[in-house]
C-alpha atoms as a PDB file:
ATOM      1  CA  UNK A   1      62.481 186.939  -0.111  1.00  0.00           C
ATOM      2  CA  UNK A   2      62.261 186.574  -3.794  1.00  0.00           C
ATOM      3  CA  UNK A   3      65.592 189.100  -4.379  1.00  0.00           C
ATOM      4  CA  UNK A   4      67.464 186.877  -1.797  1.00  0.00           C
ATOM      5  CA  UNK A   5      66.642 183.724  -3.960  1.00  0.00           C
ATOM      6  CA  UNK A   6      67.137 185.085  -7.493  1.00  0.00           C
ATOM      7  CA  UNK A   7      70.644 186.533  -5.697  1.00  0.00           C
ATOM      8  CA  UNK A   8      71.171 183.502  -4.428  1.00  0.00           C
ATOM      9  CA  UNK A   9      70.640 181.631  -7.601  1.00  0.00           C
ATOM     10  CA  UNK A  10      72.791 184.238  -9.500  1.00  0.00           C
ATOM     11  CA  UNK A  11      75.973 183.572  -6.454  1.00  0.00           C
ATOM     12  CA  UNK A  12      75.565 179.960  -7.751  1.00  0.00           C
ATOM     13  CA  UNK A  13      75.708 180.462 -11.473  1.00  0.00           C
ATOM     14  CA  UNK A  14      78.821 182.917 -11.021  1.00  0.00           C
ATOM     15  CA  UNK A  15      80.790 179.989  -9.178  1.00  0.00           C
ATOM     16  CA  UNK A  16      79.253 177.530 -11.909  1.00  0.00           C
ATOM     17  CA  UNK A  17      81.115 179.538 -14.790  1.00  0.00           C
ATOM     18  CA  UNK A  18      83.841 180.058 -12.631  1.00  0.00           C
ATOM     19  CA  UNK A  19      83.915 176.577 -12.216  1.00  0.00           C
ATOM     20  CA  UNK A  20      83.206 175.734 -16.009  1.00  0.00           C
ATOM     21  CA  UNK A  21      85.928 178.004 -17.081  1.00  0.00           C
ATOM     22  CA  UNK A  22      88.436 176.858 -14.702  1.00  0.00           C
ATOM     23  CA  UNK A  23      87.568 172.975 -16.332  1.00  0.00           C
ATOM     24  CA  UNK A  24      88.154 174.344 -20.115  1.00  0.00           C
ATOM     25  CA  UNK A  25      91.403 176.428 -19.283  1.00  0.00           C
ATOM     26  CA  UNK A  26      92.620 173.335 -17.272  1.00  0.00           C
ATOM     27  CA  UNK A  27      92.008 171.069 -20.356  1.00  0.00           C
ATOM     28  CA  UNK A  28      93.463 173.602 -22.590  1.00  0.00           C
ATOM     29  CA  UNK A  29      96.880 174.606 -21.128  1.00  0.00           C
ATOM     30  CA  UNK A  30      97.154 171.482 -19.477  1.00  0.00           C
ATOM     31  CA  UNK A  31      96.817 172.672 -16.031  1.00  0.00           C
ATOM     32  CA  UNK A  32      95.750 170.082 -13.406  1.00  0.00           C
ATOM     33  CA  UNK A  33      95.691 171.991 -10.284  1.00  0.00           C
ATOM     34  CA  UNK A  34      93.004 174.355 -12.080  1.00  0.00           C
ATOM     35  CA  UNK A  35      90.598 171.220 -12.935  1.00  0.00           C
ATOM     36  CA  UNK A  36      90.539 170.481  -9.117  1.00  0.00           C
ATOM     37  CA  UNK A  37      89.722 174.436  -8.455  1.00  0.00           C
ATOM     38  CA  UNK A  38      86.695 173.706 -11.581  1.00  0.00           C
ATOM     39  CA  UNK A  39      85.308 170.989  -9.117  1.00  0.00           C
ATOM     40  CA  UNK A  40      85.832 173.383  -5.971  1.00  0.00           C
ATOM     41  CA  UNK A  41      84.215 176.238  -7.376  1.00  0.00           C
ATOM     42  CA  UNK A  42      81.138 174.297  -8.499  1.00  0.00           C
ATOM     43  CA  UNK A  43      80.740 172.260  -5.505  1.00  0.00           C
ATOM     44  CA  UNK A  44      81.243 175.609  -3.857  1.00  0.00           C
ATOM     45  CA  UNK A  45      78.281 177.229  -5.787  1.00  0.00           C
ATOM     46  CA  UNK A  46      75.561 174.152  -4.203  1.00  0.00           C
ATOM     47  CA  UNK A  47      75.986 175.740  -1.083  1.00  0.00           C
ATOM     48  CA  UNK A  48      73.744 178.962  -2.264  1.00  0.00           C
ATOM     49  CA  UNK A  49      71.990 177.286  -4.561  1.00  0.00           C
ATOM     50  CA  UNK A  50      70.836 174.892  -1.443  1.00  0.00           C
ATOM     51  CA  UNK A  51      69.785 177.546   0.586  1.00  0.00           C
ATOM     52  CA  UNK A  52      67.935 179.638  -2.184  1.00  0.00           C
ATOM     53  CA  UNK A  53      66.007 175.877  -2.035  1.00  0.00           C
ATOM     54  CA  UNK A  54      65.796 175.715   1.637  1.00  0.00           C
ATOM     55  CA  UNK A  55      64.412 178.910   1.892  1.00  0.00           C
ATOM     56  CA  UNK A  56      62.078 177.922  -0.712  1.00  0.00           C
ATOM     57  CA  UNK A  57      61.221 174.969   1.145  1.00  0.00           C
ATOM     58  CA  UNK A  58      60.589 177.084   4.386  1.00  0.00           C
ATOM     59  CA  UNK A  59      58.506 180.024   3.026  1.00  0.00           C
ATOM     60  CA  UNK A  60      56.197 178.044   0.749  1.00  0.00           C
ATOM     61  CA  UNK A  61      55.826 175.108   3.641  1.00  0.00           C
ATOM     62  CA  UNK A  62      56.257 172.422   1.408  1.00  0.00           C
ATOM     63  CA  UNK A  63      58.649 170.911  -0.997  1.00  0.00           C
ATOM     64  CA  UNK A  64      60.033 173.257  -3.790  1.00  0.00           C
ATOM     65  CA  UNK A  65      59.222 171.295  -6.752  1.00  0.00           C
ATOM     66  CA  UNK A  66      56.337 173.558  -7.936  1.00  0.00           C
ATOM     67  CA  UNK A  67      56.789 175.982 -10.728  1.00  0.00           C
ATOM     68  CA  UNK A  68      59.064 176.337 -13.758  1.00  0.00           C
ATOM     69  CA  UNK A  69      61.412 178.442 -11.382  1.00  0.00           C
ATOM     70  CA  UNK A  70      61.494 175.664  -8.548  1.00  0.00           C
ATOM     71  CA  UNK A  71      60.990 172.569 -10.653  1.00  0.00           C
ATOM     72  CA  UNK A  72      64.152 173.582 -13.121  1.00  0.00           C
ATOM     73  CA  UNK A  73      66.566 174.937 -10.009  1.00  0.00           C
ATOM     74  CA  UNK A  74      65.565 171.639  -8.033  1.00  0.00           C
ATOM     75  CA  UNK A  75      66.657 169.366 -10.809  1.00  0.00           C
ATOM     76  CA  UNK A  76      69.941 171.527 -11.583  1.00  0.00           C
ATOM     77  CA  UNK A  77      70.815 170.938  -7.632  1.00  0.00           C
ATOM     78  CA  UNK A  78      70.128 167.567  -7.587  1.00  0.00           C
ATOM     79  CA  UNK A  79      71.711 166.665 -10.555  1.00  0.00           C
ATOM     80  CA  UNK A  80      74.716 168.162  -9.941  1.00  0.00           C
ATOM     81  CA  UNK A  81      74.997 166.271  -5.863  1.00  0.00           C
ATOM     82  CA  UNK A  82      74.273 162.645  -8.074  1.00  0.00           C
ATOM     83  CA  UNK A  83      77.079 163.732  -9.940  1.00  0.00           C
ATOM     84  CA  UNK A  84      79.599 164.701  -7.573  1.00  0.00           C
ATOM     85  CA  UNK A  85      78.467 161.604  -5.326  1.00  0.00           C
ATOM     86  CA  UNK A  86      79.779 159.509  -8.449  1.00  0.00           C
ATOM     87  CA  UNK A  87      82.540 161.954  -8.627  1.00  0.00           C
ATOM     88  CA  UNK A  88      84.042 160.931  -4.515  1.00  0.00           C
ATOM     89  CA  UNK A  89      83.874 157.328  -5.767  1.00  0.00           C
ATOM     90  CA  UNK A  90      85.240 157.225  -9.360  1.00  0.00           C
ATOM     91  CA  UNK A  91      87.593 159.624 -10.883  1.00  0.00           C
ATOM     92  CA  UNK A  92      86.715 159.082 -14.194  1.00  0.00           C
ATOM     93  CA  UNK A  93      83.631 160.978 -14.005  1.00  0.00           C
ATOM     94  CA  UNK A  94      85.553 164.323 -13.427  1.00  0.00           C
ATOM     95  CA  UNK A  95      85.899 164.393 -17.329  1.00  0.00           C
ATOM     96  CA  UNK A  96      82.051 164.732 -17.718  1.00  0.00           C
ATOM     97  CA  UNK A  97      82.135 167.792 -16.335  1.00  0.00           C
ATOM     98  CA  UNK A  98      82.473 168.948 -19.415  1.00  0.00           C
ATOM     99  CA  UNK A  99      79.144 168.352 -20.603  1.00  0.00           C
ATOM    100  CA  UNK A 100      77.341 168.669 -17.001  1.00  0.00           C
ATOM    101  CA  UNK A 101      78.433 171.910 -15.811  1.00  0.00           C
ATOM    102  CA  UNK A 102      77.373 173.845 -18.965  1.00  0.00           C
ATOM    103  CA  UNK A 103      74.161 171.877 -19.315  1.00  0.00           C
ATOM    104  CA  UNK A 104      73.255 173.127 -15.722  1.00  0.00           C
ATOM    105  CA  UNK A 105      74.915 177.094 -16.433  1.00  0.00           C
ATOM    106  CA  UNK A 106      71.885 176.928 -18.904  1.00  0.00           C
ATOM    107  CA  UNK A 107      69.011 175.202 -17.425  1.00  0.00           C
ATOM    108  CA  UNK A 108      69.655 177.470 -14.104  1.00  0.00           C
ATOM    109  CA  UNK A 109      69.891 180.593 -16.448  1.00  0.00           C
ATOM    110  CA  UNK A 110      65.902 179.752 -17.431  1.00  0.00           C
ATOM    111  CA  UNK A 111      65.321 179.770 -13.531  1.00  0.00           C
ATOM    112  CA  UNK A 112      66.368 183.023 -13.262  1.00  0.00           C
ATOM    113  CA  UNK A 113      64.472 184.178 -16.070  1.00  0.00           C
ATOM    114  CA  UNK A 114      61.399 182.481 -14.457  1.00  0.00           C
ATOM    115  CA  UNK A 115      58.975 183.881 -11.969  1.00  0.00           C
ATOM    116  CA  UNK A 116      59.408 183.526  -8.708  1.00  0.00           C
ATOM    117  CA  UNK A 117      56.405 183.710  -7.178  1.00  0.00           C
ATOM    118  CA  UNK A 118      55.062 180.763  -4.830  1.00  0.00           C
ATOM    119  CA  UNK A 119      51.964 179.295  -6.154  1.00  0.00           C
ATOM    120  CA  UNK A 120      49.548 177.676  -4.617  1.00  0.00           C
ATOM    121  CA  UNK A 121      49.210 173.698  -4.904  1.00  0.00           C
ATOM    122  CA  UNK A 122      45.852 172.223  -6.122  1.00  0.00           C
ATOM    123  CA  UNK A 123      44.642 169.255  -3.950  1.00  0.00           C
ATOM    124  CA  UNK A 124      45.913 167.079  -6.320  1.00  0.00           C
ATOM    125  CA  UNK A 125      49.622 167.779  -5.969  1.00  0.00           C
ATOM    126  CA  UNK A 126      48.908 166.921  -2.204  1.00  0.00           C
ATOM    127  CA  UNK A 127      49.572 163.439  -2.452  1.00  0.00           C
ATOM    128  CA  UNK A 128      52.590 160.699  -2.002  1.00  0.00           C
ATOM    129  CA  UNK A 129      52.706 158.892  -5.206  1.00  0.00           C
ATOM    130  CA  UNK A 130      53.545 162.930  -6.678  1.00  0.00           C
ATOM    131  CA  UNK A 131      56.758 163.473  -4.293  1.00  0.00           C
ATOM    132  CA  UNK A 132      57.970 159.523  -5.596  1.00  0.00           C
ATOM    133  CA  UNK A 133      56.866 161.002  -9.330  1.00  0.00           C
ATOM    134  CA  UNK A 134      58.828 163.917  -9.021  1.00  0.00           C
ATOM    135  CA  UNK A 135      61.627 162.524  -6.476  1.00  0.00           C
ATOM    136  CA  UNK A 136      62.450 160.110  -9.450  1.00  0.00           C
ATOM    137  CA  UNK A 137      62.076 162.276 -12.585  1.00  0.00           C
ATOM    138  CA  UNK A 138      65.379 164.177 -11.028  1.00  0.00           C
ATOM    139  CA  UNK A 139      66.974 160.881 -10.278  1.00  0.00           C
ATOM    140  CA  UNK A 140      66.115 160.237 -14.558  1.00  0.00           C
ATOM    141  CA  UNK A 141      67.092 163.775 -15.570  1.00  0.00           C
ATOM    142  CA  UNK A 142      70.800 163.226 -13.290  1.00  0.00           C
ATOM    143  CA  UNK A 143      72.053 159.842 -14.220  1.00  0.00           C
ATOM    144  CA  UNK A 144      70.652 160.044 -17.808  1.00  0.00           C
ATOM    145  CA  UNK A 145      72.821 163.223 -18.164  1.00  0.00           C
ATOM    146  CA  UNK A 146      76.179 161.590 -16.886  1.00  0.00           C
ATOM    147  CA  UNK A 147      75.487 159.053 -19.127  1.00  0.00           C
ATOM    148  CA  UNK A 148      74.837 161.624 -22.196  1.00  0.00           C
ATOM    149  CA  UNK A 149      77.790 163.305 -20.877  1.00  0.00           C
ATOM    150  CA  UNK A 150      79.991 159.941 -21.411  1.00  0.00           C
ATOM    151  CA  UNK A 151      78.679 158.975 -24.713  1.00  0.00           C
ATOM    152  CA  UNK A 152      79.608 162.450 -26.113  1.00  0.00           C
ATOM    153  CA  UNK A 153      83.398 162.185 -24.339  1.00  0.00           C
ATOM    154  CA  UNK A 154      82.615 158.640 -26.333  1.00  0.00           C
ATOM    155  CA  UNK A 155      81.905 160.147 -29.710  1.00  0.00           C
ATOM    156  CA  UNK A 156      84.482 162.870 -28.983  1.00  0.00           C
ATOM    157  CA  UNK A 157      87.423 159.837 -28.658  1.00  0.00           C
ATOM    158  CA  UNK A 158      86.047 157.659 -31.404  1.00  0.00           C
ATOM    159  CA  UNK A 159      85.972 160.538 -34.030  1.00  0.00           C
ATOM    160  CA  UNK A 160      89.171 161.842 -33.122  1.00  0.00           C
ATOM    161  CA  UNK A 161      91.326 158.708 -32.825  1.00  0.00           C
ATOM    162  CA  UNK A 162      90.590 156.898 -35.637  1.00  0.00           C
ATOM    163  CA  UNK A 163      91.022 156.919 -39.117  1.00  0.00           C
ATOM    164  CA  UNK A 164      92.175 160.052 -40.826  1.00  0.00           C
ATOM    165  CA  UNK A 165      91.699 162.227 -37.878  1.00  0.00           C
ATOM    166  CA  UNK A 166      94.047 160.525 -35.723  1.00  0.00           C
ATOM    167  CA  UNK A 167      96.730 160.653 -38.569  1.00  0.00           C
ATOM    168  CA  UNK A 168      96.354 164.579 -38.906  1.00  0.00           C
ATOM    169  CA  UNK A 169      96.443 165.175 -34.876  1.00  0.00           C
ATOM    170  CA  UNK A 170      99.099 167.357 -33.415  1.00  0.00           C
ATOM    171  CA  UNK A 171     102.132 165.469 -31.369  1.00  0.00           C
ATOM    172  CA  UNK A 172     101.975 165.989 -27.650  1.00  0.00           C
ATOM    173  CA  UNK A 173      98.983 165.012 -25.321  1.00  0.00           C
ATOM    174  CA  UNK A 174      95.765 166.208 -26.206  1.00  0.00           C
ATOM    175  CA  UNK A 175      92.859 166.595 -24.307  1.00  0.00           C
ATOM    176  CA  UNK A 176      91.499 163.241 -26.522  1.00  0.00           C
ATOM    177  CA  UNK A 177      94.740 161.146 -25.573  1.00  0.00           C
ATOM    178  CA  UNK A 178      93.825 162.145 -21.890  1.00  0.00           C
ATOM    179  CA  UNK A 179      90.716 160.949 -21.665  1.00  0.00           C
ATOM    180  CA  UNK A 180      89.916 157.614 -20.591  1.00  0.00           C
ATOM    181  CA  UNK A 181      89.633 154.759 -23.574  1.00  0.00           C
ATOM    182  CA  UNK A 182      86.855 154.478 -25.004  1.00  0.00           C
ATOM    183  CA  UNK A 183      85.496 151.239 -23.605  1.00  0.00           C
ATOM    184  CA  UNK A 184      85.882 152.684 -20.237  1.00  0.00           C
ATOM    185  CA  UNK A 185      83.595 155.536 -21.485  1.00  0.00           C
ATOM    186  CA  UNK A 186      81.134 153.766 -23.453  1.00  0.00           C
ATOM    187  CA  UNK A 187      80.779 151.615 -20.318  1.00  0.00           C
ATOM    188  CA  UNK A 188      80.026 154.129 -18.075  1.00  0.00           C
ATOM    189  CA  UNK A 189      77.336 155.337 -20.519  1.00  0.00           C
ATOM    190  CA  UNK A 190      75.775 152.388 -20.270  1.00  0.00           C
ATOM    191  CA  UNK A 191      75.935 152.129 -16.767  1.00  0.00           C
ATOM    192  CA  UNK A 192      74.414 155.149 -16.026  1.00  0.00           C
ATOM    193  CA  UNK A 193      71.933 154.966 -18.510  1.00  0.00           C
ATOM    194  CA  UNK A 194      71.181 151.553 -17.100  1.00  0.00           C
ATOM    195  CA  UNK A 195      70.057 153.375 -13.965  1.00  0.00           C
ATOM    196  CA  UNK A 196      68.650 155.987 -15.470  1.00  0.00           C
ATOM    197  CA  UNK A 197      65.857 153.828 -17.434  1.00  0.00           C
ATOM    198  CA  UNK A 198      65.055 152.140 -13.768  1.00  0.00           C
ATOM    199  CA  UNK A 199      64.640 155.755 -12.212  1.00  0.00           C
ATOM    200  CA  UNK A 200      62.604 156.885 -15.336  1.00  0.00           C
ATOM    201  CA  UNK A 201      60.736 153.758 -15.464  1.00  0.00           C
ATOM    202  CA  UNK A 202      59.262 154.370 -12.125  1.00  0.00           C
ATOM    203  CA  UNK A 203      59.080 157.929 -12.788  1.00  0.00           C
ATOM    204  CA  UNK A 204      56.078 156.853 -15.442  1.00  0.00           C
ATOM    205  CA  UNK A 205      54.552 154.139 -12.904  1.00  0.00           C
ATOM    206  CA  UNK A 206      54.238 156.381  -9.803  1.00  0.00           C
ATOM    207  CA  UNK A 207      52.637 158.998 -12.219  1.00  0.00           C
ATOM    208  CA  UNK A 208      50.554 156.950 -13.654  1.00  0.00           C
ATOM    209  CA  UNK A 209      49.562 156.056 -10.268  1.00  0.00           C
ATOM    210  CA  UNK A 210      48.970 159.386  -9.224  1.00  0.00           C
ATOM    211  CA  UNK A 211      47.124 160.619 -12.100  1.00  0.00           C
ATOM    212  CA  UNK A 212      44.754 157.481 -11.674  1.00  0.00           C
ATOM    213  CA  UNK A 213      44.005 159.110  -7.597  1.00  0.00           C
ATOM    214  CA  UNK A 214      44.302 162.535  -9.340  1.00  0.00           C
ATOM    215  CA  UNK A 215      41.826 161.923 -12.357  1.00  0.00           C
ATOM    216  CA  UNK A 216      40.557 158.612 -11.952  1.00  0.00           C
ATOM    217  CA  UNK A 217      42.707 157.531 -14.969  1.00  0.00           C
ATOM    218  CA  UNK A 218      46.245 155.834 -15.458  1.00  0.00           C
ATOM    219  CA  UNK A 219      47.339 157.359 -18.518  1.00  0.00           C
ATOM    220  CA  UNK A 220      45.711 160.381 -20.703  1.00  0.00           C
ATOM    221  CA  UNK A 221      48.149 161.177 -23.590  1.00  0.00           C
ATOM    222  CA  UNK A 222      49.252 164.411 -21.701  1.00  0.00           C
ATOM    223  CA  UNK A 223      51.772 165.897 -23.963  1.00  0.00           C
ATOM    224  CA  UNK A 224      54.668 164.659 -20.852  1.00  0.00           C
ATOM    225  CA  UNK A 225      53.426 161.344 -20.460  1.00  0.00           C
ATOM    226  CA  UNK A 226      53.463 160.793 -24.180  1.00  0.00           C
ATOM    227  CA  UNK A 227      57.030 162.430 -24.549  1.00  0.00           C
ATOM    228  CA  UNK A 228      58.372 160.497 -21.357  1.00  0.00           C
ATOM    229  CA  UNK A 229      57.075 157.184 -22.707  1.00  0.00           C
ATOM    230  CA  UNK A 230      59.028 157.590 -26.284  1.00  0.00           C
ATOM    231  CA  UNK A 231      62.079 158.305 -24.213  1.00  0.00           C
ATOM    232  CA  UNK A 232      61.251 155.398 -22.623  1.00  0.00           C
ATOM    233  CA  UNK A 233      61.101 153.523 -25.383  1.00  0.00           C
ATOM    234  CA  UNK A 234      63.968 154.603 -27.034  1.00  0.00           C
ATOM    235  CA  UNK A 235      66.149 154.203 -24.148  1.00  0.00           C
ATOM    236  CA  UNK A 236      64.784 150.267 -24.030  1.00  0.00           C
ATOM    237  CA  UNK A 237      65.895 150.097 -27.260  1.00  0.00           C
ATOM    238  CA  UNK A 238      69.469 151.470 -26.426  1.00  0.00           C
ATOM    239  CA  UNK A 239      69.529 148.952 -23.535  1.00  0.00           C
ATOM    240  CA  UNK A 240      68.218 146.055 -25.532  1.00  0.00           C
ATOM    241  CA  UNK A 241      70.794 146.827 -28.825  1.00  0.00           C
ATOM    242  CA  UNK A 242      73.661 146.634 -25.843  1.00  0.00           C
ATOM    243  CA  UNK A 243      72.562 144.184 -23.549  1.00  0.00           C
ATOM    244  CA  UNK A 244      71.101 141.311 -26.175  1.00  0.00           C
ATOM    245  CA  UNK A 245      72.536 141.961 -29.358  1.00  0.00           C
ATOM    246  CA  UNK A 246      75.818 143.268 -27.994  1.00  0.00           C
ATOM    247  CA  UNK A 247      75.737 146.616 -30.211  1.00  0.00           C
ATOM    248  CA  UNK A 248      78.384 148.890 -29.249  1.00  0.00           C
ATOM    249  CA  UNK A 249      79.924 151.954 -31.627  1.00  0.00           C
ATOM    250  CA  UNK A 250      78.435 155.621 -33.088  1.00  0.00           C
ATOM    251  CA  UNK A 251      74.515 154.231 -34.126  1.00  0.00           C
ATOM    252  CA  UNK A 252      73.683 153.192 -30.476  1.00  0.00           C
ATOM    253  CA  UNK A 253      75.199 155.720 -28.517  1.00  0.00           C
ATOM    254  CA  UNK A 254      73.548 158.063 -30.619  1.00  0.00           C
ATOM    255  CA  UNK A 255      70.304 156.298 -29.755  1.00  0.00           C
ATOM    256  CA  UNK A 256      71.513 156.851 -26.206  1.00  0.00           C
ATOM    257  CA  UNK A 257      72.051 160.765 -26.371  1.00  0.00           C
ATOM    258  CA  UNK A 258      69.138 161.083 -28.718  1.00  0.00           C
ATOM    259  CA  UNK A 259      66.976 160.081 -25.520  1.00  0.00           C
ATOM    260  CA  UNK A 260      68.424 162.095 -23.629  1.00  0.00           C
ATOM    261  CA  UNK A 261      67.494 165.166 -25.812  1.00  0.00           C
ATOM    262  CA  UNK A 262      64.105 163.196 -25.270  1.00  0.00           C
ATOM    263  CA  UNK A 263      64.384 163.810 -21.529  1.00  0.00           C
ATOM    264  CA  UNK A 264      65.052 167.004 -21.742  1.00  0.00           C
ATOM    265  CA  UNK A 265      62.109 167.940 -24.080  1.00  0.00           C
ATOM    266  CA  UNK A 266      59.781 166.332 -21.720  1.00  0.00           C
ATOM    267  CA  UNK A 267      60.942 167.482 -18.345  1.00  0.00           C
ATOM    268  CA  UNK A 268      61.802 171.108 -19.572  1.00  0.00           C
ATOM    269  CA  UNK A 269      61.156 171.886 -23.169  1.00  0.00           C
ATOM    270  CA  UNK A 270      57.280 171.153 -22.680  1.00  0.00           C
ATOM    271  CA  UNK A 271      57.082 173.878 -19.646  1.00  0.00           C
ATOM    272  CA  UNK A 272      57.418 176.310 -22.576  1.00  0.00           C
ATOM    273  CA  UNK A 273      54.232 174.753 -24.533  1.00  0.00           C
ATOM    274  CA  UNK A 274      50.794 173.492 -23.573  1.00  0.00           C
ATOM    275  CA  UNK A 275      51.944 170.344 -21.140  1.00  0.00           C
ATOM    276  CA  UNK A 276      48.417 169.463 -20.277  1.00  0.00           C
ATOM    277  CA  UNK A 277      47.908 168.404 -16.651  1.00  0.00           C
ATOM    278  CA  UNK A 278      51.481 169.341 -16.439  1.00  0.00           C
ATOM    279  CA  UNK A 279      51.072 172.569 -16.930  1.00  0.00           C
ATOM    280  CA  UNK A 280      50.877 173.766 -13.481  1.00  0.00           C
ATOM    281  CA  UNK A 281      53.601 171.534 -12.652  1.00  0.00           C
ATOM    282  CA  UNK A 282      55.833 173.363 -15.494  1.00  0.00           C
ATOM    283  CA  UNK A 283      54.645 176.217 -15.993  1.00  0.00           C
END
């Protein structure tokens, strides 16, 4: 069973690249009938990655959120549906893409790489407050990366149509002039990251919760919790420089992709270090 997933997961990453490839060649030769084949080919590739889940699911007799090698695939998968969700509704998320699909080429290549043997799940995993924990850490790592994905499309269409650099740009239409403008793209940052702090902010409240049934305390200064809550904080900060003091330009949607990075670090960079109580989770 563990061939069929890994093949399974491989089937996926082939019509991810495919996918990714077919997005960049699009953009590059101007080609619009080959950026609706990028969006084929990747929605094409959830169908095996699903199942390699499903099966998961079905052998191990519980949800596959266990592991490095279910944990990572798990939030690939469901950060890719949130995106294409967005994606049936509003059109201008097909230029995040861009960002997205290669982000989840290389989080699914660690998958791969990871074991994928079942383990088994301590007592304290067995509980609700962990699926809600868990359940909304994906929702955090998917919206939080749409809205990393805008503010770099953001950056990308700041730095590149302004001063000097829009005076030195080739005649024609560029990928930059194609894009939406930039308000439209700093505000979907901002949206997304809007629901992304909700999603993250009970991520840390039903964990806390748990850990409290768990270990008969709320909070511990495991290496996660202390890495989620400086996201956390950082991300308030984002929201608070937009919301009350009306901040928009390069500084805070730095501070936006900068927790992002934070994100990431905590929900996949610590499964490669000493996570604490997360280890087993991670590892």
């Amino acid at each position: 069973m563990a061939k069929l997933e890994i093949g399974l997961h491989w089937l996926a990453i082939t019509f991810y690249v495919l996918g990714t490839a077919c997005f960049v060649i699009g953009i590059y030769w101007r080609k619009d009938g080959l950026n609706r084949w990028c969006h084929r080919l990747t929605a094409i590739g959830l169908l095996p990655h699903g199942i390699a889940l499903g099966l998961r699911w079905l052998v191990a007799g519980r949800i596959p959120v266990y592991g490095r090698f279910e944990a990572f695939s798990g939030l690939v998968w469901l950060g890719l549906v949130i995106y294409f969700l967005l994606r049936r509704k509003y059109e201008v998320t097909d230029w995040a893409a861009i960002v997205i699909y290669p982000t989840s080429i290389l989080i699914l290549g660690i998958v791969v790489m990871s074991s994928p043997e079942i383990k088994e799940v301590p007592e304290t995993f067995k509980t609700f407050w962990l699926v809600v924990h868990i359940l909304f850490a994906k929702l955090t790592y998917g919206f939080n990366l749409i809205g990393a994905a805008f503010a770099v499309l953001y950056l990308h269409k700041l730095r590149h149509t302004t001063g000097s650099a829009a005076l030195i740009r080739q005649s024609g239409v560029s990928f930059v002039d194609r894009l939406p403008t930039g308000e439209e793209l700093d505000e979907w940052s901002y949206l997304c990251i809007s629901c992304g702090f909700v999603f993250l902010t009970v991520m840390i409240i039903s964990g806390s919760i748990w850990a409290n049934s768990a270990w008969g305390s709320y909070w511990s200064w495991d290496p996660v919790e202390t890495w989620s809550l400086i996201a956390w904080l950082v991300y308030g900060l984002y929201l608070h420089l937009r919301r009350t003091l009306n901040w928009r330009g390069v500084v805070v949607t730095w501070i936006g992709i900068i927790a992002f990075l934070l994100i990431l670090f905590a929900l996949i960079g610590l499964g490669f270090l000493d996570a604490g109580m997360h280890s087993q989770y991670l590892a």
